[in-house]
C-alpha atoms as a PDB file:
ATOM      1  CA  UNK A   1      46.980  61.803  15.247  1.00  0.00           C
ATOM      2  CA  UNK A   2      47.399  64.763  13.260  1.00  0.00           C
ATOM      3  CA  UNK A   3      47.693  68.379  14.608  1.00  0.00           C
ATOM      4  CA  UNK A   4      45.590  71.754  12.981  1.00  0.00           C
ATOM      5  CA  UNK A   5      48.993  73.761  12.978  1.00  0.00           C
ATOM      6  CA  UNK A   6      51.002  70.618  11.311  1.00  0.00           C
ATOM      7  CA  UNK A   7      48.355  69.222   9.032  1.00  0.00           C
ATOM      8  CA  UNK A   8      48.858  71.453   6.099  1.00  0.00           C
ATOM      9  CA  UNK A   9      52.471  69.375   5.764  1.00  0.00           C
ATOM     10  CA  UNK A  10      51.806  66.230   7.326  1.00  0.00           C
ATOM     11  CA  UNK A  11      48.610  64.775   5.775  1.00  0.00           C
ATOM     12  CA  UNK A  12      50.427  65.650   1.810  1.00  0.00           C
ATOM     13  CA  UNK A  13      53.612  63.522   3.030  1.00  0.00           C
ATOM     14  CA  UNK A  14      51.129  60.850   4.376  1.00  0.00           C
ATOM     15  CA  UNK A  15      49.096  60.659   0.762  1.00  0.00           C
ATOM     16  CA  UNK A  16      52.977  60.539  -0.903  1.00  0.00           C
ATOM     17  CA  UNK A  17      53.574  57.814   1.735  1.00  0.00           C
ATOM     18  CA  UNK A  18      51.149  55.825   0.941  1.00  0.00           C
ATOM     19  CA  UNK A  19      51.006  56.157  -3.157  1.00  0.00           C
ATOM     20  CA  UNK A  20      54.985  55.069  -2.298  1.00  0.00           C
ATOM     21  CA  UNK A  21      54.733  51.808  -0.050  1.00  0.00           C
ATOM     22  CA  UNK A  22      52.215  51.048  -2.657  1.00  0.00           C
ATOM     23  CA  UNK A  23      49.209  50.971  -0.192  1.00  0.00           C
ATOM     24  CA  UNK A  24      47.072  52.435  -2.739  1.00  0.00           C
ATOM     25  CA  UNK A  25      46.727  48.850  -4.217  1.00  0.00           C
ATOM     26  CA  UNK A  26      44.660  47.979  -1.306  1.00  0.00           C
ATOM     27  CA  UNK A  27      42.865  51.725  -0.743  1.00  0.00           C
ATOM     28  CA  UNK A  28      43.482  53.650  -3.458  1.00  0.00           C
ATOM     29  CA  UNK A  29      42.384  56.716  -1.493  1.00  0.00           C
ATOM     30  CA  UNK A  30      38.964  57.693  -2.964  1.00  0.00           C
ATOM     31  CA  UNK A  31      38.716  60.252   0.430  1.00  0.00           C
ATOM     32  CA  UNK A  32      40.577  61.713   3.669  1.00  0.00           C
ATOM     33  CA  UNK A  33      38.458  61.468   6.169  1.00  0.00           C
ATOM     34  CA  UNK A  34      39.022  63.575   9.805  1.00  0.00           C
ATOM     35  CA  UNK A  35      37.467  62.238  12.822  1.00  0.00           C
ATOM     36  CA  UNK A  36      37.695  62.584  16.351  1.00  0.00           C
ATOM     37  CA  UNK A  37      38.819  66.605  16.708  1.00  0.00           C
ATOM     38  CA  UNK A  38      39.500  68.098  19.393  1.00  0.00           C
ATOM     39  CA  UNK A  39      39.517  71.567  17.765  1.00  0.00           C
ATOM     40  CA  UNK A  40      43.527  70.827  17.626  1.00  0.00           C
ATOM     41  CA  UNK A  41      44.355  67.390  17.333  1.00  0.00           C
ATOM     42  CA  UNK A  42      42.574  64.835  14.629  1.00  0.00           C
ATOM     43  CA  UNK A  43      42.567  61.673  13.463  1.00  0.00           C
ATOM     44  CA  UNK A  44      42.912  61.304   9.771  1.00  0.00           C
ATOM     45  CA  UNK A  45      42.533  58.646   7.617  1.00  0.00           C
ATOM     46  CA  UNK A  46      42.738  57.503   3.763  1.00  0.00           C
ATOM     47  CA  UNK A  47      39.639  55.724   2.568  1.00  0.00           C
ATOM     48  CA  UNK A  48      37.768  54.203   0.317  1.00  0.00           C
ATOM     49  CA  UNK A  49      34.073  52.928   0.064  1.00  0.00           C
ATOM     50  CA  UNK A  50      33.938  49.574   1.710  1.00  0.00           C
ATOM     51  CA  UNK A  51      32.447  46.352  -0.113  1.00  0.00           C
ATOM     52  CA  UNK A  52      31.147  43.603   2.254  1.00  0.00           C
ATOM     53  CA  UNK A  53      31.959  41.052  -0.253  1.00  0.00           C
ATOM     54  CA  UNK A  54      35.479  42.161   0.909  1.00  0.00           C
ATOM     55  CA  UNK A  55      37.954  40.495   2.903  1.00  0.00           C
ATOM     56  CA  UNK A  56      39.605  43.183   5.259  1.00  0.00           C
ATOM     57  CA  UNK A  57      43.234  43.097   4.866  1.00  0.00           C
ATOM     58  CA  UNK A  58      45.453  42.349   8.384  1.00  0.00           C
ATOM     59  CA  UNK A  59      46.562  47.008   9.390  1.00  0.00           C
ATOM     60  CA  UNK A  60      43.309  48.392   8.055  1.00  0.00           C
ATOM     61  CA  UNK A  61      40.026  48.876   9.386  1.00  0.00           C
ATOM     62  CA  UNK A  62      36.317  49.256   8.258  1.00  0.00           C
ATOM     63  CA  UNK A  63      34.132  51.747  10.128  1.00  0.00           C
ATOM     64  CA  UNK A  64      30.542  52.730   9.367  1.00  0.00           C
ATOM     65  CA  UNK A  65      29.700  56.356   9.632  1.00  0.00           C
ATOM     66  CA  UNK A  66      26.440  57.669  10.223  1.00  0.00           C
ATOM     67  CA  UNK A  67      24.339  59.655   7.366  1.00  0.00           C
ATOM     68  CA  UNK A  68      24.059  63.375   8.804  1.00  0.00           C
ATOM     69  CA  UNK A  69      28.257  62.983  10.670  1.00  0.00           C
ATOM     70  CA  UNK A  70      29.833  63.900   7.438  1.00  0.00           C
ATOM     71  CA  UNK A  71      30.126  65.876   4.340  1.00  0.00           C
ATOM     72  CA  UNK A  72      32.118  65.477   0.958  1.00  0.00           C
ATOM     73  CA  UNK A  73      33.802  68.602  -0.135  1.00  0.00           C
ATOM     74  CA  UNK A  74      34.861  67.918  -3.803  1.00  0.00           C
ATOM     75  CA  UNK A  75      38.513  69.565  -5.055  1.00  0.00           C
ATOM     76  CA  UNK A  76      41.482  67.861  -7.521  1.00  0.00           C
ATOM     77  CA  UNK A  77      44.398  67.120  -5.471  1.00  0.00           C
ATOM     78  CA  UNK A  78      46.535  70.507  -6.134  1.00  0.00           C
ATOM     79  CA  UNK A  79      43.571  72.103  -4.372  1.00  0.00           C
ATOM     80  CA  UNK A  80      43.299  70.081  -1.567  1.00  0.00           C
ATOM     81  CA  UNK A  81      44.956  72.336   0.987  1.00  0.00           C
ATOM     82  CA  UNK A  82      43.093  75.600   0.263  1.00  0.00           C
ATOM     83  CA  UNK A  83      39.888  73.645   0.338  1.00  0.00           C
ATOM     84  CA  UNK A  84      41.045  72.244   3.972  1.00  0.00           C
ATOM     85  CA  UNK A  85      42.159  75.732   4.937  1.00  0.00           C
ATOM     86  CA  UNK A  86      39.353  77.103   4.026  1.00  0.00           C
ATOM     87  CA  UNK A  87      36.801  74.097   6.222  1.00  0.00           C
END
């Protein structure tokens, strides 16, 4: 879980993370998706678009979410914080 105060540091340092441990072989991070606020706390998740055709690797998940639940807001990564501070 993620926290509104914290985010603006933690979610950067979880993208770096995961570009380091090399996880972006398997997801190479096409979105961040936040689900589940609470107005405070959030999951948050990197994703990419999911192909059937795909075996799921063992740590990750698939989820389906519904047309109308979500919205893409478009911005190159050295933007990515005033767009989120600004949603």
């Amino acid at each position: 879980m993620f926290n509104a105060d914290t985010s603006h540091i933690e979610i950067p340092n979880f993208w770096q993370e995961h570009f380091q441990e090399g996880e972006n072989k398997i997801v190479c991070g096409m979105y961040g998706v936040c689900l589940n606020g609470d107005g405070k706390d959030f999951e948050y998740l990197i994703a990419d678009n999911y192909n059937p055709c795909d075996e799921v690797p063992e740590g990750y998940v698939t989820m389906f979410i519904p047309a109308g639940t979500w919205a893409i807001f478009p911005c190159n990564p050295r933007d990515l914080q005033v767009v989120n501070t600004k949603i």
